[in-house]
PDB file of N, CA and C in Angstrom:
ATOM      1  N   UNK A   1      13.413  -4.104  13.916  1.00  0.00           N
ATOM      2  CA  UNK A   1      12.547  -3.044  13.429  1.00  0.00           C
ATOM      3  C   UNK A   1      13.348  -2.057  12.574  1.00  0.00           C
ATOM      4  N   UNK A   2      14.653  -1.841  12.585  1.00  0.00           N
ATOM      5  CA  UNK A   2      15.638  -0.661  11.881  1.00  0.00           C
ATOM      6  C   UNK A   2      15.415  -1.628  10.743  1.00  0.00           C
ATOM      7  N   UNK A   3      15.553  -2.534  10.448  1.00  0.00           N
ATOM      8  CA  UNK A   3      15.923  -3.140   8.805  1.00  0.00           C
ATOM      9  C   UNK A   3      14.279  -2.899   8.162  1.00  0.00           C
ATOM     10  N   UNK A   4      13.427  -2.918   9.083  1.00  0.00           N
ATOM     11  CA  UNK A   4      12.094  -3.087   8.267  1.00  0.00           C
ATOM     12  C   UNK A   4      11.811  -1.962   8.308  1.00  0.00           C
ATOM     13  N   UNK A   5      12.401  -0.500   8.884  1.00  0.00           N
ATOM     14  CA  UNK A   5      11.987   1.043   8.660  1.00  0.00           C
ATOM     15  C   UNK A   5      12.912   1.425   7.507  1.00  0.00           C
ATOM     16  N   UNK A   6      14.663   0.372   7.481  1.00  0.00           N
ATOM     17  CA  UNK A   6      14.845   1.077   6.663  1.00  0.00           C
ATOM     18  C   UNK A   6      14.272   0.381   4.603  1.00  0.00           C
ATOM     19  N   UNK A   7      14.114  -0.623   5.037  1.00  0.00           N
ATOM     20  CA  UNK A   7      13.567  -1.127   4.031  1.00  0.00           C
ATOM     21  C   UNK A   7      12.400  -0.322   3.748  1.00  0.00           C
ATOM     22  N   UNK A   8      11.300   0.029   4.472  1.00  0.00           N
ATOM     23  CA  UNK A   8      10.471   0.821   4.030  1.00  0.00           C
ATOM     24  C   UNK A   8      10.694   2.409   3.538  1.00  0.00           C
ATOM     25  N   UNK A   9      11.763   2.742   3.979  1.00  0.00           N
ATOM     26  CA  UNK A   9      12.387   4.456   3.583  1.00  0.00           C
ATOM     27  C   UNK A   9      12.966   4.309   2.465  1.00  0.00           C
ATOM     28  N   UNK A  10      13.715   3.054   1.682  1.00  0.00           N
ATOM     29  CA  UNK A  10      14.178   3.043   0.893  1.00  0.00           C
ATOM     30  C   UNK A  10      13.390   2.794  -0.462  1.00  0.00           C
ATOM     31  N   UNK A  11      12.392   1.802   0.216  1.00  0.00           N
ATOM     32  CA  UNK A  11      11.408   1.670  -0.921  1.00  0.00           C
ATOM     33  C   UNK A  11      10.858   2.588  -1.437  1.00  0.00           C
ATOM     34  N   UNK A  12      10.384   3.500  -0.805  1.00  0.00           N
ATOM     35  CA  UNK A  12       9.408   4.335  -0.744  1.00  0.00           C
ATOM     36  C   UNK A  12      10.323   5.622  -1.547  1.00  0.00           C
ATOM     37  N   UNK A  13      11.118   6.149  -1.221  1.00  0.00           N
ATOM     38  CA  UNK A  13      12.007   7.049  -1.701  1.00  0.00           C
ATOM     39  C   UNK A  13      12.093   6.487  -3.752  1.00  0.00           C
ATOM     40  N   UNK A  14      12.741   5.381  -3.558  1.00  0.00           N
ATOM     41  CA  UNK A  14      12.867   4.591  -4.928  1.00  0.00           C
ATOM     42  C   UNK A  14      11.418   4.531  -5.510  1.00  0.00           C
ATOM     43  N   UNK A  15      10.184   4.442  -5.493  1.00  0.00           N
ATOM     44  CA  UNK A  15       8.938   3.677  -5.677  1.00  0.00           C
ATOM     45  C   UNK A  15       8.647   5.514  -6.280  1.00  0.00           C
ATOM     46  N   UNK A  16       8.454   6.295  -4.933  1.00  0.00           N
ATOM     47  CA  UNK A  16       7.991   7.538  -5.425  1.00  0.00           C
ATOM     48  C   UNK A  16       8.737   8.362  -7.098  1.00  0.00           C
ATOM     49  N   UNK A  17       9.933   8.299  -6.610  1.00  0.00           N
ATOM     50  CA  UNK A  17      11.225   9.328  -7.651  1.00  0.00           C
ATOM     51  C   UNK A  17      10.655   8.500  -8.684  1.00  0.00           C
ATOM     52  N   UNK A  18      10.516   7.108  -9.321  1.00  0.00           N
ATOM     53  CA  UNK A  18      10.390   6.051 -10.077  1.00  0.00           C
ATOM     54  C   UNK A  18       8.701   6.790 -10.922  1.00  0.00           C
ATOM     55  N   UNK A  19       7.807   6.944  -9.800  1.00  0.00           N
ATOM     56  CA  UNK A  19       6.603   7.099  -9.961  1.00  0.00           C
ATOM     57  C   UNK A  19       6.745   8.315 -11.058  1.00  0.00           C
ATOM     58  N   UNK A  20       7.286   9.941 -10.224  1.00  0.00           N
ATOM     59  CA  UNK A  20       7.211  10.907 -10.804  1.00  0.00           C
ATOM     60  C   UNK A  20       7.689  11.059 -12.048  1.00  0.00           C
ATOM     61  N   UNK A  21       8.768   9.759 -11.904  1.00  0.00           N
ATOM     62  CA  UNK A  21       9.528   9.980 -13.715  1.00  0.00           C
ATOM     63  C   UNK A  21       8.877   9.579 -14.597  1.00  0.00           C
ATOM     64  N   UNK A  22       8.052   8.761 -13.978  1.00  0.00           N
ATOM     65  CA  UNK A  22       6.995   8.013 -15.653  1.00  0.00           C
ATOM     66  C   UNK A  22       5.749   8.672 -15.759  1.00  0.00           C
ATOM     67  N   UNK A  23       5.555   9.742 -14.460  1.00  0.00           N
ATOM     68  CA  UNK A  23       3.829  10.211 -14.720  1.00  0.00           C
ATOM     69  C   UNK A  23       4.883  11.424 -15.473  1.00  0.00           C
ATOM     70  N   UNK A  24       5.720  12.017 -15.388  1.00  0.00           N
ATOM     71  CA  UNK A  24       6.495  13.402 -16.365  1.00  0.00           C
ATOM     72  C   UNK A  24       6.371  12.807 -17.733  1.00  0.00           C
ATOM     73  N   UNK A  25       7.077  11.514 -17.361  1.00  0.00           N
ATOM     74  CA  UNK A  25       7.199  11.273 -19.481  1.00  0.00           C
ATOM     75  C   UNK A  25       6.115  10.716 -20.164  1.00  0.00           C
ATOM     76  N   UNK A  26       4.856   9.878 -19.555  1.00  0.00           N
ATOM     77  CA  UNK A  26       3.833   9.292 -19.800  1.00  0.00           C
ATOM     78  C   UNK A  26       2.704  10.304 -19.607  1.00  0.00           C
ATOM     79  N   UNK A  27       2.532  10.834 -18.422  1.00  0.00           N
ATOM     80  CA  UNK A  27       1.029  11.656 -17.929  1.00  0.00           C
ATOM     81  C   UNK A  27       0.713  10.529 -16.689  1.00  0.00           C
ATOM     82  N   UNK A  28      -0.171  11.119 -16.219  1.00  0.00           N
ATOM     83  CA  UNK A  28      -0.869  10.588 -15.000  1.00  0.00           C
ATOM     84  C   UNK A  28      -2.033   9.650 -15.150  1.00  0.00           C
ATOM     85  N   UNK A  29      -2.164   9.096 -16.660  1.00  0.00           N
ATOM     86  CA  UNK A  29      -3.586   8.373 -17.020  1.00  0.00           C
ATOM     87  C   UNK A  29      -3.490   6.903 -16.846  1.00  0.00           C
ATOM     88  N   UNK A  30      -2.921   6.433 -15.734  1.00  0.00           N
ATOM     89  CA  UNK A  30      -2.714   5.150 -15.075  1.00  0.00           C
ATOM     90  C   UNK A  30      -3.503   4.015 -15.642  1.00  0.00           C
ATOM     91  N   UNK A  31      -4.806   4.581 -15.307  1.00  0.00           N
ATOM     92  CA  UNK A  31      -6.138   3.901 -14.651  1.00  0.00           C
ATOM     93  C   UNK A  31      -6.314   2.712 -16.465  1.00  0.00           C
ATOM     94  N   UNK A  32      -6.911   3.573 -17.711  1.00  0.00           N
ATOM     95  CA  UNK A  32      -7.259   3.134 -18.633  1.00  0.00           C
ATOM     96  C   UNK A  32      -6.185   2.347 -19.284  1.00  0.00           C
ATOM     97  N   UNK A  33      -5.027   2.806 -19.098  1.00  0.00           N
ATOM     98  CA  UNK A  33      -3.325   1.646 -19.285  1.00  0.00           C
ATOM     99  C   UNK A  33      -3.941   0.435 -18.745  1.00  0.00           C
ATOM    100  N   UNK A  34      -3.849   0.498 -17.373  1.00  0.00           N
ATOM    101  CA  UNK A  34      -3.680  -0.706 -16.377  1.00  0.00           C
ATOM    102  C   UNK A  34      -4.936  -2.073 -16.553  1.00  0.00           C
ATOM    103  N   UNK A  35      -6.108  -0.871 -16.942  1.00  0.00           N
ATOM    104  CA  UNK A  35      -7.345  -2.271 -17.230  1.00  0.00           C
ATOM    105  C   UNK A  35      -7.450  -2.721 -19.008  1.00  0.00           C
ATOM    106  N   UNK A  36      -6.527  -1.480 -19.711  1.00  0.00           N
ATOM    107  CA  UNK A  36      -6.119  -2.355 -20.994  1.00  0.00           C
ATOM    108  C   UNK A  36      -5.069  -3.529 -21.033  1.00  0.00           C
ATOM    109  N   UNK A  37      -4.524  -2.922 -20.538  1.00  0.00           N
ATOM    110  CA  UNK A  37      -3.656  -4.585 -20.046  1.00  0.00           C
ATOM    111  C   UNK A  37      -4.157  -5.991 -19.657  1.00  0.00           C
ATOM    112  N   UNK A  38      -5.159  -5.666 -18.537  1.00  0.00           N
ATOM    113  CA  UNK A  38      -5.967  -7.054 -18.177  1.00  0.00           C
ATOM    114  C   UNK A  38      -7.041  -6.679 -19.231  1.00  0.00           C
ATOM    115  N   UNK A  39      -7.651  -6.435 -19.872  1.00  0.00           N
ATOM    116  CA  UNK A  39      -8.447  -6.535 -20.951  1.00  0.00           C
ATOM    117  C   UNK A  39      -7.764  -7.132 -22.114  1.00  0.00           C
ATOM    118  N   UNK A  40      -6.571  -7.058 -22.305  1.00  0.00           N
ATOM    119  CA  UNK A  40      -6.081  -7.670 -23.508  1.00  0.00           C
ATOM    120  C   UNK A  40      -6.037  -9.541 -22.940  1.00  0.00           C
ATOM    121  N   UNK A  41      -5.993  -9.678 -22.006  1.00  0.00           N
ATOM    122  CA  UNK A  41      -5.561 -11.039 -21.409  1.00  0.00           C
ATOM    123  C   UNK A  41      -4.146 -11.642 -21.837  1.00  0.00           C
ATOM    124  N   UNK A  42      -3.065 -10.556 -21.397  1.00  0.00           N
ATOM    125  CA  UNK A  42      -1.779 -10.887 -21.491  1.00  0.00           C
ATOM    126  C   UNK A  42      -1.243 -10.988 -20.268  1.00  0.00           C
ATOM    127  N   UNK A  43       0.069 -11.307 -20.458  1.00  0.00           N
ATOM    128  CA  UNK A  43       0.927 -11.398 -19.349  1.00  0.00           C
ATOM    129  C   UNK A  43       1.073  -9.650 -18.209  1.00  0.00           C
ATOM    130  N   UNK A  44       1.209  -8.354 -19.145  1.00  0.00           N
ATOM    131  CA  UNK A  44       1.099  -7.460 -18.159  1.00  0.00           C
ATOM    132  C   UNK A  44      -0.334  -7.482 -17.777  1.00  0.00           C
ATOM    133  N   UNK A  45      -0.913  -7.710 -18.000  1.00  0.00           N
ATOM    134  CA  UNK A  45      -2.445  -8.192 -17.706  1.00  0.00           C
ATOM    135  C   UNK A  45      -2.515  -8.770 -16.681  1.00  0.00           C
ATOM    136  N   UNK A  46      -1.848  -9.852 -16.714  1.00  0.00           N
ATOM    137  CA  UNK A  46      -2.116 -11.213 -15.732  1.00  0.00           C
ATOM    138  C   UNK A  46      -1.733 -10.402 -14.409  1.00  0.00           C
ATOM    139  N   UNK A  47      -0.228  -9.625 -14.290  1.00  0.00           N
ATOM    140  CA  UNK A  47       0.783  -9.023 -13.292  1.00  0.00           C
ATOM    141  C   UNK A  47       0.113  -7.875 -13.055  1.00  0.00           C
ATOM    142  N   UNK A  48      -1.057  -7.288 -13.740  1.00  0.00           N
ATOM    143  CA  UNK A  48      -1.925  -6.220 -13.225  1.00  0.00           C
ATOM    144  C   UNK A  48      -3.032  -6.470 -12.212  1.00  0.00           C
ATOM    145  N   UNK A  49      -3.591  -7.628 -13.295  1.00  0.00           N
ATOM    146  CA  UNK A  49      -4.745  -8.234 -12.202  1.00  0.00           C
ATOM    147  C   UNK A  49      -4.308  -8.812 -10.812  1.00  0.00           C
ATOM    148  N   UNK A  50      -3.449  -9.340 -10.578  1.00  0.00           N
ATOM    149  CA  UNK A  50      -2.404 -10.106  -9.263  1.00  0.00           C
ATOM    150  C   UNK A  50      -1.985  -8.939  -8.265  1.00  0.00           C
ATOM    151  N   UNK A  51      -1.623  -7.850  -8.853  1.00  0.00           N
ATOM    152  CA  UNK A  51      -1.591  -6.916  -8.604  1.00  0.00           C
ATOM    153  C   UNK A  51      -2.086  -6.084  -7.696  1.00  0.00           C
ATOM    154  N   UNK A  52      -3.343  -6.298  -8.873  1.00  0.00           N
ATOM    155  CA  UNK A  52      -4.709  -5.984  -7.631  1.00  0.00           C
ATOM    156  C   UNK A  52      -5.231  -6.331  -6.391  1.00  0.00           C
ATOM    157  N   UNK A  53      -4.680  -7.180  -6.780  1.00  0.00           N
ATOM    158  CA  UNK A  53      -5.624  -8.810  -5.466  1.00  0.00           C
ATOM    159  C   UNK A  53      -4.573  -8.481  -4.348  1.00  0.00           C
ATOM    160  N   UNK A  54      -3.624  -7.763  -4.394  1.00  0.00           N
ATOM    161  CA  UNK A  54      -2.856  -7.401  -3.275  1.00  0.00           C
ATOM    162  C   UNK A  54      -3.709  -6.012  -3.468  1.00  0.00           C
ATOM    163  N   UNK A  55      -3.243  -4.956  -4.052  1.00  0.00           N
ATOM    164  CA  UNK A  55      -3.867  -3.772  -3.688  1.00  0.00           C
ATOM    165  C   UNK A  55      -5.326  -4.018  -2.546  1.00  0.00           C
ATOM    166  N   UNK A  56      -6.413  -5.159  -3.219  1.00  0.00           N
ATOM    167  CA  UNK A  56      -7.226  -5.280  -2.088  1.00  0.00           C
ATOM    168  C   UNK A  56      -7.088  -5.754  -1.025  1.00  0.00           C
ATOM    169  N   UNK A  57      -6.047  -6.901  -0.964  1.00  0.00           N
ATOM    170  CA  UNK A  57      -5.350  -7.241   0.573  1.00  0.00           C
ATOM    171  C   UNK A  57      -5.017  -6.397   1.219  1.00  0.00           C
ATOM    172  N   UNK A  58      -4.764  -5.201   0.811  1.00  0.00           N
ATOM    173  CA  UNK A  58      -3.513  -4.245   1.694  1.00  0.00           C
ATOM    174  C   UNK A  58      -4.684  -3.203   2.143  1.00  0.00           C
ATOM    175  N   UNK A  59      -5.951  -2.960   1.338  1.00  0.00           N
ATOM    176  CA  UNK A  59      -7.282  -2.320   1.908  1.00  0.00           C
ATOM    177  C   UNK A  59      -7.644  -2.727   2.883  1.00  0.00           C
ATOM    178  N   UNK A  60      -7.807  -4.096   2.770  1.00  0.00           N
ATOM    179  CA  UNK A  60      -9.004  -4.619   4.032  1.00  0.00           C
ATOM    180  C   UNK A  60      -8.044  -5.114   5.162  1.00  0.00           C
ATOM    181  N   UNK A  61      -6.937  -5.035   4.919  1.00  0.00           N
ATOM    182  CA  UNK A  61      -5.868  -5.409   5.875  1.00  0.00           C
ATOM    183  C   UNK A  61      -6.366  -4.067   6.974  1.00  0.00           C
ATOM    184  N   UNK A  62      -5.772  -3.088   6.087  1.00  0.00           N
ATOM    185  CA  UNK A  62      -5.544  -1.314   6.795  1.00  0.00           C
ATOM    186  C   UNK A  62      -6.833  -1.332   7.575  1.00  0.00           C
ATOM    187  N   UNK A  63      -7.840  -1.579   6.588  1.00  0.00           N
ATOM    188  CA  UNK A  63      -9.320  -1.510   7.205  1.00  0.00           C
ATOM    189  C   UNK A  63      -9.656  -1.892   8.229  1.00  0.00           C
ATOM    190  N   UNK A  64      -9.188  -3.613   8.250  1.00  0.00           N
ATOM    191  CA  UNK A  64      -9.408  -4.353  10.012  1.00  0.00           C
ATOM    192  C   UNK A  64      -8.311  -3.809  10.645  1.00  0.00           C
ATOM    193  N   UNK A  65      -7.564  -3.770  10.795  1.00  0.00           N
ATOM    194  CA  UNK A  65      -6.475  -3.096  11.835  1.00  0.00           C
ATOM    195  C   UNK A  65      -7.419  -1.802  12.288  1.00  0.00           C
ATOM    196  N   UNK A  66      -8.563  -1.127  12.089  1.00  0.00           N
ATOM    197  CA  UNK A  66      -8.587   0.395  12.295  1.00  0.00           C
ATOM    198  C   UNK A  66     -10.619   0.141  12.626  1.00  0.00           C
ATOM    199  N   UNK A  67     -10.734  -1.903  12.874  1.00  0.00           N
ATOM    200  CA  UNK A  67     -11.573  -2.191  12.817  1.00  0.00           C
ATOM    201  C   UNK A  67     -12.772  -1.786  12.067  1.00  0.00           C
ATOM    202  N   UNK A  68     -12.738  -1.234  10.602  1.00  0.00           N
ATOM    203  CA  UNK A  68     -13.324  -1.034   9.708  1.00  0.00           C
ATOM    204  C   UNK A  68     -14.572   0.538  10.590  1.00  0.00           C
ATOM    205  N   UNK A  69     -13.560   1.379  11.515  1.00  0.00           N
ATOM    206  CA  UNK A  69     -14.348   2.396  11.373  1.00  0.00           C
ATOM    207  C   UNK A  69     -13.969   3.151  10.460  1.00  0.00           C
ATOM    208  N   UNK A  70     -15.062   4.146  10.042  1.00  0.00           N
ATOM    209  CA  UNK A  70     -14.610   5.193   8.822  1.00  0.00           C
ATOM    210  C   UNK A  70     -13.430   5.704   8.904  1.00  0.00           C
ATOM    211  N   UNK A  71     -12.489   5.968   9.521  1.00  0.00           N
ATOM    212  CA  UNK A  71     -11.351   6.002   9.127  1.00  0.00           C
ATOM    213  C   UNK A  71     -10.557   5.002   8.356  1.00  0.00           C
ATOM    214  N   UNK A  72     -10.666   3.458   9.133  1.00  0.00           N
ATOM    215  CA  UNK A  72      -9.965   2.654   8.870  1.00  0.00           C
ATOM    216  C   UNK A  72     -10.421   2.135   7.617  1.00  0.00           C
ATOM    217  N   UNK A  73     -11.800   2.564   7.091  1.00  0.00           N
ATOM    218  CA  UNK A  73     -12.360   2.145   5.333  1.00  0.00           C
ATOM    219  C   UNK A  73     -11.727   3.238   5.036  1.00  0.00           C
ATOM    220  N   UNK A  74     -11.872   4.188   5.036  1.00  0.00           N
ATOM    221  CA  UNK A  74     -11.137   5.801   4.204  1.00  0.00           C
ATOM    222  C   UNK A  74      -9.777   5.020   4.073  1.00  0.00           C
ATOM    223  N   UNK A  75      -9.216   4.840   5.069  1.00  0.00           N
ATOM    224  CA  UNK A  75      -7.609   4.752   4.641  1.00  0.00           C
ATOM    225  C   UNK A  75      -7.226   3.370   3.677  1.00  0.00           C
ATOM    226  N   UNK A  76      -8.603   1.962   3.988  1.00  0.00           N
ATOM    227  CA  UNK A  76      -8.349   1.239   3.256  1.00  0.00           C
ATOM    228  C   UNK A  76      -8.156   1.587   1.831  1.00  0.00           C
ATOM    229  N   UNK A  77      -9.415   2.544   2.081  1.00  0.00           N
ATOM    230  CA  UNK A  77      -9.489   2.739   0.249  1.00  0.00           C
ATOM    231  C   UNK A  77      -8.244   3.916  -0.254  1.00  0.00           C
ATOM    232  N   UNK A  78      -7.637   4.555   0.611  1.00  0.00           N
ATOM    233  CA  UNK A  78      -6.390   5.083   0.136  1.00  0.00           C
ATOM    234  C   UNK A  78      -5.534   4.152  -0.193  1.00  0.00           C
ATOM    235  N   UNK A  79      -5.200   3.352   0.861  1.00  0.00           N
ATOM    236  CA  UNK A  79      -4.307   1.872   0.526  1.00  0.00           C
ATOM    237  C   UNK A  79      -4.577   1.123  -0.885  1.00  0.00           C
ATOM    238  N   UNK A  80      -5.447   0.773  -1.347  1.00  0.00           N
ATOM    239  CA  UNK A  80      -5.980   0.408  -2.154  1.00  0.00           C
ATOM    240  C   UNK A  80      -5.612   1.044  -3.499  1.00  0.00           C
ATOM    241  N   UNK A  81      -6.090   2.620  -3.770  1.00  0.00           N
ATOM    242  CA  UNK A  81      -5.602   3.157  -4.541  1.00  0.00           C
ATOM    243  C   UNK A  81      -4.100   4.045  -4.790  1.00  0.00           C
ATOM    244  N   UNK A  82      -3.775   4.078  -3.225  1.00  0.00           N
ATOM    245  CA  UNK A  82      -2.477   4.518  -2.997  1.00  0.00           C
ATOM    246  C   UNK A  82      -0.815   3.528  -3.280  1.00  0.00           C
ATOM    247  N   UNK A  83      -1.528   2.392  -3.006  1.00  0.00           N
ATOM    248  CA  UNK A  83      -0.314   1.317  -3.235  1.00  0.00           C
ATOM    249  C   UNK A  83       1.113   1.478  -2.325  1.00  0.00           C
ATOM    250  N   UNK A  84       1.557   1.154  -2.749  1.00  0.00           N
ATOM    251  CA  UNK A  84       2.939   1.395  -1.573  1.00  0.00           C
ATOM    252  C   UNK A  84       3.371   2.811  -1.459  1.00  0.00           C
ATOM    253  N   UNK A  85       2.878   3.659  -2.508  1.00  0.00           N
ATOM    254  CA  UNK A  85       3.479   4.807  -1.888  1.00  0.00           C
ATOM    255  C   UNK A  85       2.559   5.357  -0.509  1.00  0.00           C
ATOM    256  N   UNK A  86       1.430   4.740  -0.252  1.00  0.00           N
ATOM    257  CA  UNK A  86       0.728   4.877   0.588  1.00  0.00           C
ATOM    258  C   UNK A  86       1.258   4.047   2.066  1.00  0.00           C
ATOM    259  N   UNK A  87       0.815   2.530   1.760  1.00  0.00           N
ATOM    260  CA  UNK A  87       1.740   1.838   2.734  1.00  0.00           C
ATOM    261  C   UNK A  87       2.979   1.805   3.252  1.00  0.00           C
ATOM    262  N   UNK A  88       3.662   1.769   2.342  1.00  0.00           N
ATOM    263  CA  UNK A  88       5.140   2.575   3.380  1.00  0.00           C
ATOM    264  C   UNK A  88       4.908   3.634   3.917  1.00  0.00           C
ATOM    265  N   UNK A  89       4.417   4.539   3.617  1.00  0.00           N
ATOM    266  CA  UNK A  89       4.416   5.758   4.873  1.00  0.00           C
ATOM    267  C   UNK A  89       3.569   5.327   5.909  1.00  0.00           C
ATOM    268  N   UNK A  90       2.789   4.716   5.657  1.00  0.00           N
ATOM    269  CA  UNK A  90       1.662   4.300   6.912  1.00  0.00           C
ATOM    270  C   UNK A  90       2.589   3.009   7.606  1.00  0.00           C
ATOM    271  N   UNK A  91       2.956   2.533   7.391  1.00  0.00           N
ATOM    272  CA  UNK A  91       3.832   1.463   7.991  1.00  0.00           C
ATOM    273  C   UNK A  91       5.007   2.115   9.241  1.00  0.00           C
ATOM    274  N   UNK A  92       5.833   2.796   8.114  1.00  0.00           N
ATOM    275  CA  UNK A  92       6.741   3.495   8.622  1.00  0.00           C
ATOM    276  C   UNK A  92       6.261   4.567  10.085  1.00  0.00           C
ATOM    277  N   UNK A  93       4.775   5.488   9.848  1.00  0.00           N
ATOM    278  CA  UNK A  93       4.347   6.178  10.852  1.00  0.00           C
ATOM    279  C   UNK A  93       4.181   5.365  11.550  1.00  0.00           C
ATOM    280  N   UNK A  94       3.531   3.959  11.768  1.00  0.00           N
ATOM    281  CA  UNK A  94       2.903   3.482  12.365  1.00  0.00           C
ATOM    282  C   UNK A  94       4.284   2.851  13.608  1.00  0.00           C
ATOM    283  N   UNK A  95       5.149   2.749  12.831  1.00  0.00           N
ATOM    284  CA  UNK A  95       6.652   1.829  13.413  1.00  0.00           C
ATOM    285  C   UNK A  95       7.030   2.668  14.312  1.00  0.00           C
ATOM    286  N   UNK A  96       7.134   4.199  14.230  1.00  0.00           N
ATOM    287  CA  UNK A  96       8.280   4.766  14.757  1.00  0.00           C
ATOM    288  C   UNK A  96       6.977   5.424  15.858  1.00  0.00           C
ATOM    289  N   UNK A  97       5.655   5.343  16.419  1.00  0.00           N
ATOM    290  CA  UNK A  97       5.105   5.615  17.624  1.00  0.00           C
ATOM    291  C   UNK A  97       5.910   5.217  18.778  1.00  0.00           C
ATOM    292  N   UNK A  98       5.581   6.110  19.425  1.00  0.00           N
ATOM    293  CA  UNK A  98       6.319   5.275  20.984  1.00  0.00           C
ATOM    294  C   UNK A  98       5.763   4.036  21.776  1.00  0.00           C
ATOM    295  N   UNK A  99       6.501   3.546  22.088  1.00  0.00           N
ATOM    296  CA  UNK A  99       6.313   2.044  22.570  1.00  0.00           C
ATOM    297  C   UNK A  99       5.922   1.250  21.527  1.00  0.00           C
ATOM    298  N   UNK A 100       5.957   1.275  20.450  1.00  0.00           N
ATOM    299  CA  UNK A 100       5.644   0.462  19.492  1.00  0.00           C
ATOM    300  C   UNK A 100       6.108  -0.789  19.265  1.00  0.00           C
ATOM    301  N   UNK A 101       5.714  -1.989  18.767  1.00  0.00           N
ATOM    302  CA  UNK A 101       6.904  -2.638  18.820  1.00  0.00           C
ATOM    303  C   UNK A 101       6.257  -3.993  17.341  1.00  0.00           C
ATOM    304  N   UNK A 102       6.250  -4.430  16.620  1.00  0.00           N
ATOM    305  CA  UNK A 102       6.118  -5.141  15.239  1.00  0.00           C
ATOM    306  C   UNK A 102       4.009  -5.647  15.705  1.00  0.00           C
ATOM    307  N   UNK A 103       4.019  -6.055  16.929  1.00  0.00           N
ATOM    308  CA  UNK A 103       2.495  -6.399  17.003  1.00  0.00           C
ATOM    309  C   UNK A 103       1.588  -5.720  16.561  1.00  0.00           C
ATOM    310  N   UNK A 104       2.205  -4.695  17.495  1.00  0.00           N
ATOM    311  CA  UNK A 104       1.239  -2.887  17.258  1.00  0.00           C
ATOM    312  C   UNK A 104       1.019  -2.847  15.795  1.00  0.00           C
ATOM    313  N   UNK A 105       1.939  -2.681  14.852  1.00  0.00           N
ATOM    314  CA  UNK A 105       2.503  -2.316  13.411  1.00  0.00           C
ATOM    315  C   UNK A 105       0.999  -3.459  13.160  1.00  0.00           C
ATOM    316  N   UNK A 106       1.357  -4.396  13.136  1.00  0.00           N
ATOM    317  CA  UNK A 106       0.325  -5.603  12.593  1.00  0.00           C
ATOM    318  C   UNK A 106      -1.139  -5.811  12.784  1.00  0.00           C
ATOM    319  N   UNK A 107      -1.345  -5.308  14.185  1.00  0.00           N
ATOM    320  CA  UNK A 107      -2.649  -5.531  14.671  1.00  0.00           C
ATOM    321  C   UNK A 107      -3.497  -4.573  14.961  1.00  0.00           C
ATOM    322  N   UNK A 108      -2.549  -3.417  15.711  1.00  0.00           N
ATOM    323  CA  UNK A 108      -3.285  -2.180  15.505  1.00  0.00           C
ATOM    324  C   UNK A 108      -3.959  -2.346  17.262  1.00  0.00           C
ATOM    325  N   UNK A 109      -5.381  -1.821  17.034  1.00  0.00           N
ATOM    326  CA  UNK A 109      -6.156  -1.807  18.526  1.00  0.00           C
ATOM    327  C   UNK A 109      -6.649  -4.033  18.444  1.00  0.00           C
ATOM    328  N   UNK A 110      -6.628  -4.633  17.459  1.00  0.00           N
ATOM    329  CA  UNK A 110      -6.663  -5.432  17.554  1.00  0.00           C
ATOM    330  C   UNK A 110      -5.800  -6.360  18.623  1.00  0.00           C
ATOM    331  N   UNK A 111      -4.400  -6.006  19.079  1.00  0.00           N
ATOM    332  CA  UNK A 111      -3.526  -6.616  19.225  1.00  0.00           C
ATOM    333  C   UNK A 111      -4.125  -7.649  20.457  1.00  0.00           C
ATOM    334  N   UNK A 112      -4.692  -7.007  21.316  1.00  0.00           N
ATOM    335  CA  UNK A 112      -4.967  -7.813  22.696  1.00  0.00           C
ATOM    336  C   UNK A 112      -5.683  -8.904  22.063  1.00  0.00           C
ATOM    337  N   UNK A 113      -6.245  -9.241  21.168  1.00  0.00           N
ATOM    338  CA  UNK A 113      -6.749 -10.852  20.628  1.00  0.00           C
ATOM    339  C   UNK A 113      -6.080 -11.661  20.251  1.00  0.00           C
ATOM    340  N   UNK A 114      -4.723 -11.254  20.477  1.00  0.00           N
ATOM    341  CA  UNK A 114      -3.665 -12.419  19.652  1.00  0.00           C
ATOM    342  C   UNK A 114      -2.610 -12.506  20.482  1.00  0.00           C
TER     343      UNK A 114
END
């Protein structure tokens, strides 16, 4: 569990600082970049759209773990639009609870089914 908290502290540290430097020199207008890209049908296109298809994995993941009550959709859809700077912290909170141990992290209140 230390290699996968610190892998997540490191990411996350790197991912964020990374983030703030390009919304300073670019702006914060993500959104209309990212679907011109898959609108052009190129390669950053292709790695946008793929992209995505995880961004929605990592929603409905968060979502069933939290058995899709309104919290656990709220946070999907943070996940979703939050991306790893979202998931690593939620990972990371989720790791360092007491008694925790990689199931918990994975399954959530689900765990007793597996």
């Amino acid at each position: 569990m230390t290699l996968f908290r610190l892998y997540l502290a490191v990411a996350w540290v790197i991912l964020a600082g990374y983030t703030l430097l390009v919304g300073a020199e670019h702006g914060w207008h993500l959104l209309p970049v990212f679907f011109a890209d898959i609108a052009e049908m190129s390669w950053p296109g292709q790695f946008n759209l793929d992209f995505m298809t995880f961004l929605g994995l990592s929603g409905i993941w968060v979502a069933w773990r939290n058995r899709f009550s309104t919290v656990g959709i709220v946070l999907g859809v943070v996940a979703f639009f939050g991306g790893m700077i979202f998931l690593g912290a939620y990972l990371l909170f989720l790791s360092f609870r007491p008694g925790t141990d990689i199931r918990d992290v994975v399954f959530g209140s689900r765990r007793s089914a597996f």
